[in-house]
N, C-alpha and C. Protein backbone atom coordinates (compact mmCIF):
# COMPACT_ATOMS: atom_id res chain seq x y z
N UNK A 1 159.35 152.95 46.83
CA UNK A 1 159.15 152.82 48.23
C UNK A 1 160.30 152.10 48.87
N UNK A 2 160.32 152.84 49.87
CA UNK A 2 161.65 152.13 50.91
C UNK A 2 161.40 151.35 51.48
N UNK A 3 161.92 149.87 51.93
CA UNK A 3 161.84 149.42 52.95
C UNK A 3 162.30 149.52 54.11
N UNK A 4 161.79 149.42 55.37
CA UNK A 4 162.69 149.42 56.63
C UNK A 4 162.59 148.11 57.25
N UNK A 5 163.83 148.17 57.69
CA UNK A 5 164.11 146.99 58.91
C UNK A 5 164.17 147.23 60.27
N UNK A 6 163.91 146.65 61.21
CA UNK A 6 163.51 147.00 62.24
C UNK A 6 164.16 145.84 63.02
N UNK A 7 165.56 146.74 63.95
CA UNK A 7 165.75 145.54 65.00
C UNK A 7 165.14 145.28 66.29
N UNK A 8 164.37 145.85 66.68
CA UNK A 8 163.50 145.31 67.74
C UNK A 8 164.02 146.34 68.99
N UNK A 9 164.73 146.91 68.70
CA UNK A 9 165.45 148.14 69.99
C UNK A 9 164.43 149.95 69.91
N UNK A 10 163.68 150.05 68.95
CA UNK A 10 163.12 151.31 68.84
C UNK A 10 161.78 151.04 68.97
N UNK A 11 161.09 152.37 69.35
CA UNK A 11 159.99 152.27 70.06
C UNK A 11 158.64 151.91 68.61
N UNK A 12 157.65 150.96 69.01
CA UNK A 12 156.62 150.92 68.27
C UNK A 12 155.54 151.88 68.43
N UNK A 13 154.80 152.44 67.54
CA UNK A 13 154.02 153.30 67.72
C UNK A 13 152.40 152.66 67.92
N UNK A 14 151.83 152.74 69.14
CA UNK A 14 150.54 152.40 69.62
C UNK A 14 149.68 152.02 68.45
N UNK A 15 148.89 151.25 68.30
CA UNK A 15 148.12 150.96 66.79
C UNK A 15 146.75 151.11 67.99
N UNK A 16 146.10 151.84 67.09
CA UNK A 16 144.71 152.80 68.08
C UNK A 16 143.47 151.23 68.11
N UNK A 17 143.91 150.67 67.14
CA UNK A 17 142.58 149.47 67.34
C UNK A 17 142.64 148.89 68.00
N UNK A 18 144.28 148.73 68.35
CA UNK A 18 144.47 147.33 69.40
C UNK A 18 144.32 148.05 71.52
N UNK A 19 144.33 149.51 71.07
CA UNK A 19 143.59 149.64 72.72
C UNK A 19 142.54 149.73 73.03
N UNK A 20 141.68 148.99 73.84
CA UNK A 20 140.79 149.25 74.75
C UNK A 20 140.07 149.99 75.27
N UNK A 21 139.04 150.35 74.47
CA UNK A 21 138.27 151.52 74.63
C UNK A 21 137.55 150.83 76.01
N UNK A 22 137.45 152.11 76.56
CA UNK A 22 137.22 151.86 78.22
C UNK A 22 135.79 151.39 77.77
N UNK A 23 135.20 151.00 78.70
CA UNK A 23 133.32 150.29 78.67
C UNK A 23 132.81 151.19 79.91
N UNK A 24 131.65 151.53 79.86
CA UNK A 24 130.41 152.58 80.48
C UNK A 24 130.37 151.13 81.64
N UNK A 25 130.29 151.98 83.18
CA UNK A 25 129.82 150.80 84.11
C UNK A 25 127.90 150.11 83.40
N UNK A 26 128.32 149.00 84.18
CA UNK A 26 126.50 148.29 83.67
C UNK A 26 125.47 149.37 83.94
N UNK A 27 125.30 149.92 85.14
CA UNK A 27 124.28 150.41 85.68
C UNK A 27 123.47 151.61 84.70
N UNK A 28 125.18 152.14 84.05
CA UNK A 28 124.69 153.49 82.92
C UNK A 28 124.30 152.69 81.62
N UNK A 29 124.80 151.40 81.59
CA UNK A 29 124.24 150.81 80.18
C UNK A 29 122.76 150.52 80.54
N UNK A 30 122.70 150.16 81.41
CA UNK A 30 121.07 149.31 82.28
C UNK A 30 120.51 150.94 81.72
N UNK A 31 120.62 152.00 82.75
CA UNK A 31 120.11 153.36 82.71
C UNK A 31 119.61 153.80 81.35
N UNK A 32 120.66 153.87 80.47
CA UNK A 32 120.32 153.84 78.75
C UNK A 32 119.31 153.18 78.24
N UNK A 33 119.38 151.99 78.64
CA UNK A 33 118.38 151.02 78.14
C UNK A 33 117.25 151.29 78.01
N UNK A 34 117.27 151.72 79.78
CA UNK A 34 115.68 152.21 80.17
C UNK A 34 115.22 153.12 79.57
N UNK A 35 116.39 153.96 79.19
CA UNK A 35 115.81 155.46 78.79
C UNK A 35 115.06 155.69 77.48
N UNK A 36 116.42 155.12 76.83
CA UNK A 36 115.54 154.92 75.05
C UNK A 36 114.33 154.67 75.08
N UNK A 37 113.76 153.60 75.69
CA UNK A 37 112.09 153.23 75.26
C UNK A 37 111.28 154.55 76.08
N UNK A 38 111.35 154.49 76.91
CA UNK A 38 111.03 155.39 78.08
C UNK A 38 110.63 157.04 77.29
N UNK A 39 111.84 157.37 76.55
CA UNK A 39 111.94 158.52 75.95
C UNK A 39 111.09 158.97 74.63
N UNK A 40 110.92 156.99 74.03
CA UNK A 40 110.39 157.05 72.92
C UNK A 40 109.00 157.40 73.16
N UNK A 41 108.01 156.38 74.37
CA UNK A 41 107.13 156.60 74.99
C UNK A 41 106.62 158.24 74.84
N UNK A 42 107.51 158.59 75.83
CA UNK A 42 107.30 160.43 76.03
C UNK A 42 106.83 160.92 74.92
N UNK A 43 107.84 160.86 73.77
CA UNK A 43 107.86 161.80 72.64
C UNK A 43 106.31 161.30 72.34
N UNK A 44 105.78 159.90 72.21
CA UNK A 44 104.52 159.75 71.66
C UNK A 44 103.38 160.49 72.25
N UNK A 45 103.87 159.85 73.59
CA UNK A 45 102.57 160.70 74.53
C UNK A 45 102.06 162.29 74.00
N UNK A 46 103.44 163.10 73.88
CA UNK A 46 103.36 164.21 73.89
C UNK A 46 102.90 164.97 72.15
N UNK A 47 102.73 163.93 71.08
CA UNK A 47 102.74 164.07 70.23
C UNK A 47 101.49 163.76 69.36
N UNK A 48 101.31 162.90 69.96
CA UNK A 48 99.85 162.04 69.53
C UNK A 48 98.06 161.56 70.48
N UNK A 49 97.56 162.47 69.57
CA UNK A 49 96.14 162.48 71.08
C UNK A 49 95.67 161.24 71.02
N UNK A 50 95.92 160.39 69.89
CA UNK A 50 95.19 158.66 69.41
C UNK A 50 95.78 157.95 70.68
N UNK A 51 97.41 158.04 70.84
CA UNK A 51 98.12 157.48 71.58
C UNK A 51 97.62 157.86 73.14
N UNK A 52 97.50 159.40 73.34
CA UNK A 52 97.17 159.31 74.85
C UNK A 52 95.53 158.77 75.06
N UNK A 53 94.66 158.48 73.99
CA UNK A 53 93.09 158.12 74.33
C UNK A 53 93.81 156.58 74.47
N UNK A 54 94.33 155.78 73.58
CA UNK A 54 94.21 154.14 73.55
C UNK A 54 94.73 154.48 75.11
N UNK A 55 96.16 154.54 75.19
CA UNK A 55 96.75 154.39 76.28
C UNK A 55 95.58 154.39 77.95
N UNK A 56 95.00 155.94 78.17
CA UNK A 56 94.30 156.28 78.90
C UNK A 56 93.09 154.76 78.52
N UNK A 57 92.48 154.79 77.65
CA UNK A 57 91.16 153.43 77.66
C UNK A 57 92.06 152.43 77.97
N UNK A 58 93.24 152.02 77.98
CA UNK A 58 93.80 150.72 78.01
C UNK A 58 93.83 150.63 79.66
N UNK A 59 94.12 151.70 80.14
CA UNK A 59 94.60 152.01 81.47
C UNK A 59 93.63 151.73 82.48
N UNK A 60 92.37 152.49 81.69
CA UNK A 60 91.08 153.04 82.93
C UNK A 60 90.29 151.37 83.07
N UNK A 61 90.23 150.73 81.97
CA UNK A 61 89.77 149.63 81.90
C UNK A 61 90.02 148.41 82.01
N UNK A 62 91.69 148.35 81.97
CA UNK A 62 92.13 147.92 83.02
C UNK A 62 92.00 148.04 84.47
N UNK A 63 92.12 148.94 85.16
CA UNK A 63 91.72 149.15 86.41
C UNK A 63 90.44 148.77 86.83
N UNK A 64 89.42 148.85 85.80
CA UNK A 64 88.18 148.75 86.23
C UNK A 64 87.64 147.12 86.25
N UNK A 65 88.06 146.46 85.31
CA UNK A 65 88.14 144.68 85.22
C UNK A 65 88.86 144.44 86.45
N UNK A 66 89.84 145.09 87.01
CA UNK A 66 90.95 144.60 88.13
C UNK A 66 89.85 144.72 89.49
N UNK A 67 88.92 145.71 89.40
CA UNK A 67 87.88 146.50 90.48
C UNK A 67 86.64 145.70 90.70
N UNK A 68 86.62 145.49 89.70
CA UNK A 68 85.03 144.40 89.46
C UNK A 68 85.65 142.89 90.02
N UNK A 69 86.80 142.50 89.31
CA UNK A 69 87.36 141.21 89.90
C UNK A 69 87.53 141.21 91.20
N UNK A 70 88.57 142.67 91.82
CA UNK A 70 88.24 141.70 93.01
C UNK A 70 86.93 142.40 94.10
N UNK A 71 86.28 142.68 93.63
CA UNK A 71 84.74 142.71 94.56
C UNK A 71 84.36 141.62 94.43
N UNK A 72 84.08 141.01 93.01
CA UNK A 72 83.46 139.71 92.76
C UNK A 72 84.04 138.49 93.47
N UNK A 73 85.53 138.70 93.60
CA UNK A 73 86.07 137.52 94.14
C UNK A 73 85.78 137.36 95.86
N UNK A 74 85.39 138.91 96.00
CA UNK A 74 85.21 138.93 98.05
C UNK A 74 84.18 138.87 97.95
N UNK A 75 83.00 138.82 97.07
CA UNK A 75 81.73 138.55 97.53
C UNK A 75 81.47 136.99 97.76
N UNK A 76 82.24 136.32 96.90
CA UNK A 76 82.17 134.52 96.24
C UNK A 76 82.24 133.90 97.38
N UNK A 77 84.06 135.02 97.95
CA UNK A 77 84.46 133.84 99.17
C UNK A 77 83.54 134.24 100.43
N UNK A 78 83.03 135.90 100.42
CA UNK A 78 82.06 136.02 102.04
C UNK A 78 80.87 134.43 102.08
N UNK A 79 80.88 135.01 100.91
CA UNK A 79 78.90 133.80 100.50
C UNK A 79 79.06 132.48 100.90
N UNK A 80 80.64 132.00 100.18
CA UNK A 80 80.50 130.37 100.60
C UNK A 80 81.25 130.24 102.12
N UNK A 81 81.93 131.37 102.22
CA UNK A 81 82.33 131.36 103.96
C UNK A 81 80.55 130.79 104.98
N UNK A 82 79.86 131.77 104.35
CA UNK A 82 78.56 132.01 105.34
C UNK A 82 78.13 130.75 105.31
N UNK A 83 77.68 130.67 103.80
CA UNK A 83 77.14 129.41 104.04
C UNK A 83 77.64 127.95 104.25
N UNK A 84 78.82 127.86 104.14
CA UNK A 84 79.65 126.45 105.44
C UNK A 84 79.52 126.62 106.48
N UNK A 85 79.67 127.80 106.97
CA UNK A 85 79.53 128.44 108.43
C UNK A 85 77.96 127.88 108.78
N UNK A 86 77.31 128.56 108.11
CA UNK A 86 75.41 128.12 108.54
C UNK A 86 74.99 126.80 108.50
N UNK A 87 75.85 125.89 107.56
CA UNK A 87 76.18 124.33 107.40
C UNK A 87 76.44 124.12 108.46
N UNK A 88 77.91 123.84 108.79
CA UNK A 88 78.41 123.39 110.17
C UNK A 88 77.59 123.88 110.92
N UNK A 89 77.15 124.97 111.55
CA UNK A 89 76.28 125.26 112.82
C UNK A 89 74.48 124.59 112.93
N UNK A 90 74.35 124.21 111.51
CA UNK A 90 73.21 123.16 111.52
C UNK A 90 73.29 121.85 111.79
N UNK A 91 74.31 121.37 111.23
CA UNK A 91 74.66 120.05 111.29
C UNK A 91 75.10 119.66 112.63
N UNK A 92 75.90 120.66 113.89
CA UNK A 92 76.03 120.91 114.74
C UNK A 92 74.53 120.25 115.78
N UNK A 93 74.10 121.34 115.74
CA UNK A 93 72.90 121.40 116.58
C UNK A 93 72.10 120.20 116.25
N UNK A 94 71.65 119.72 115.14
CA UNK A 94 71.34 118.59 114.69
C UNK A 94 71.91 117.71 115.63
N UNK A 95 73.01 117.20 115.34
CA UNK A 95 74.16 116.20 116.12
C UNK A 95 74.22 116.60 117.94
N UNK A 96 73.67 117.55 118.53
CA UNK A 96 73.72 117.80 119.60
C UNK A 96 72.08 117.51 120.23
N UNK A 97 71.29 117.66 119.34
CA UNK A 97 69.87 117.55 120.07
C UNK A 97 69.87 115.85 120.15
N UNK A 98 70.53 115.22 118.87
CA UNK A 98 70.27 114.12 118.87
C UNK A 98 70.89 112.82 119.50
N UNK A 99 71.91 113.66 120.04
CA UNK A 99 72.81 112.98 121.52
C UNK A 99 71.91 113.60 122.97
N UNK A 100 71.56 114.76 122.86
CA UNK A 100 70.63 115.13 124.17
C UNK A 100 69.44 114.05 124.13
N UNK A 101 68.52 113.70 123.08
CA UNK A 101 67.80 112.80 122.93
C UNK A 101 67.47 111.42 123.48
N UNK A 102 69.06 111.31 123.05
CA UNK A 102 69.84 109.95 123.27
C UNK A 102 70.12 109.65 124.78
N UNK A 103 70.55 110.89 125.60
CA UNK A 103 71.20 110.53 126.90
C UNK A 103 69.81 110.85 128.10
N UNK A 104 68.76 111.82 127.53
CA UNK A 104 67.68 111.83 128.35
C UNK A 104 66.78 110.48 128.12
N UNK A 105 66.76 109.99 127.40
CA UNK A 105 65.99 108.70 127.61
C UNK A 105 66.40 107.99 127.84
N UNK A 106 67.93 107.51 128.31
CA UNK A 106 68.66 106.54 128.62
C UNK A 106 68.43 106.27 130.20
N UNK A 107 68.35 105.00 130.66
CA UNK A 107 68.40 104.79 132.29
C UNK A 107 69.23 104.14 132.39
N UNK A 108 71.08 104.69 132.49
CA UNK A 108 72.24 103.97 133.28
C UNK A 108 72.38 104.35 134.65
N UNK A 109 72.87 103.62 135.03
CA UNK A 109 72.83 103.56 136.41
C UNK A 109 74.49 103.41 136.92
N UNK A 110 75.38 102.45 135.94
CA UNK A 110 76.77 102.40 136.34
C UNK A 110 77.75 103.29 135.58
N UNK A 111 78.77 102.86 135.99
CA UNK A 111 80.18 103.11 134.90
C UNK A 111 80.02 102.72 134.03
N UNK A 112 79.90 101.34 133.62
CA UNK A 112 80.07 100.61 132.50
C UNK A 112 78.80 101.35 131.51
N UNK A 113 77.65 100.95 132.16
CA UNK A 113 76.72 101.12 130.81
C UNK A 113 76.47 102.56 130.27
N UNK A 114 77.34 103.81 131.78
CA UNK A 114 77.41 104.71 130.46
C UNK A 114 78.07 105.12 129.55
N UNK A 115 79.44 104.45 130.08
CA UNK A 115 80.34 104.23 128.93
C UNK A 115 80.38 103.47 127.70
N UNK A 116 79.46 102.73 128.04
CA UNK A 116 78.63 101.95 126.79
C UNK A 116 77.87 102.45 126.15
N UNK A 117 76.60 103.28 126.72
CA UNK A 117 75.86 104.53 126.04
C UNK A 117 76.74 105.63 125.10
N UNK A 118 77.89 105.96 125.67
CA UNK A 118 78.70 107.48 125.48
C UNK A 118 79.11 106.75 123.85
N UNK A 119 79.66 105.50 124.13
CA UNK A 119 80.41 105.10 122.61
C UNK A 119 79.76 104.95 122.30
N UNK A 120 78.49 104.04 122.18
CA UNK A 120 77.62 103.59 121.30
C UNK A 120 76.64 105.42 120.70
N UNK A 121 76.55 106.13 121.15
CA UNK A 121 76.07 107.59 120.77
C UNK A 121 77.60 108.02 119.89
N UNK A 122 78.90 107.66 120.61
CA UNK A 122 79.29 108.58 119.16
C UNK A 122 79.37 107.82 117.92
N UNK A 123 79.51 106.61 118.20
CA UNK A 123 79.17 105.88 117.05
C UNK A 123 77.55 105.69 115.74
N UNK A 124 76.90 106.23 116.60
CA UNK A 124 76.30 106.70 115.82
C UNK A 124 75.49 108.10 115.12
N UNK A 125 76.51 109.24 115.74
CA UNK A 125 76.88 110.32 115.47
C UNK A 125 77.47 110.07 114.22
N UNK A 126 78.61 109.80 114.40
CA UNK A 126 79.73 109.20 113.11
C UNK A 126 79.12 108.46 111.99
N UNK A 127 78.54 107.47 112.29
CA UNK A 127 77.47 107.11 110.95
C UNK A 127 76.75 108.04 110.21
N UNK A 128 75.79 108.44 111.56
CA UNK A 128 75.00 109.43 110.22
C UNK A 128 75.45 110.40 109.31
N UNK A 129 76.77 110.84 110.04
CA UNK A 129 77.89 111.98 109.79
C UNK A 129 76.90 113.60 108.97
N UNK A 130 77.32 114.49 108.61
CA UNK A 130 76.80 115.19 108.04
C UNK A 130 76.39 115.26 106.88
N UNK A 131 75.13 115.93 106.31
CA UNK A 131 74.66 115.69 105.33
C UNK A 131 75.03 115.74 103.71
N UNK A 132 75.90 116.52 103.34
CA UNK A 132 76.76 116.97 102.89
C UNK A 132 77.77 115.61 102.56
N UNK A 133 78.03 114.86 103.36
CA UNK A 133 79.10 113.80 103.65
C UNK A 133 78.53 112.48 102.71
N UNK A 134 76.92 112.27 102.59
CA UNK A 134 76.22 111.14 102.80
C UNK A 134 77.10 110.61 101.33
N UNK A 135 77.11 111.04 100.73
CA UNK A 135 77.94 110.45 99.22
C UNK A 135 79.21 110.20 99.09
N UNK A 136 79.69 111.05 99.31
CA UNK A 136 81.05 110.89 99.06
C UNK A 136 82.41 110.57 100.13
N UNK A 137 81.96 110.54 101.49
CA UNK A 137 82.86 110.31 102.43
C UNK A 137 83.13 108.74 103.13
């Protein structure tokens, strides 16, 4: 075997490893990505009746837990809507007969003492507070 020497004036010949194989934009790598599983999917679907029953029961019954949940969840919140609603409008009227009570049996005659009546009624509005309240407020 010969050796050669090489003064640095003649052309080198491209070495194929050291270029740069171009790269696929992301979007077609992303696209690929998707596809493989996607494709694998298909082939099963189309191949296997076990696969389209689980799939289909996984699906339908899902939907149907999702259906039941949320009826159940709009019935929970109508019910306790109503009944705070029927709360407050008791506790209401309660608190209103018992200031009407309060101001028909009263005999003021000035400024002062019905402004003395008016506070002394909401003050004890506020005490009794609502029923609901009696513990914990």
């Amino acid at each position: 075997m010969s050796q050669r020497t090489t003064t640095g004036s003649e052309l080198v010949p491209v070495d194929v490893r050291d270029s740069a194989v171009p790269k696929a934009p992301p979007f077609y790598r992303l696209r690929l990505w998707l596809r493989r599983p996607l494709a694998a999917v298909r082939r099963r679907w189309n191949r296997h009746l076990m696969y389209r029953t689980v799939a289909s029961t996984l699906l339908f019954s899902s939907l149907a837990l999702l259906a039941a949940g949320a009826f159940l969840s709009n019935q929970i919140a109508s019910t306790l809507f109503t009944e705070r609603f029927n709360q407050v409008a008791t506790e209401s009227e309660r608190g209103l007969t018992q200031a009407r009570s309060i101001f028909e049996s009263a005999a003021t005659t000035d400024r002062v003492s019905t402004q003395s009546l008016v506070n002394s009624t909401l003050s004890t509005l506020e005490a009794t507070g609502p029923a609901w309240c009696a513990t914990s407020c």
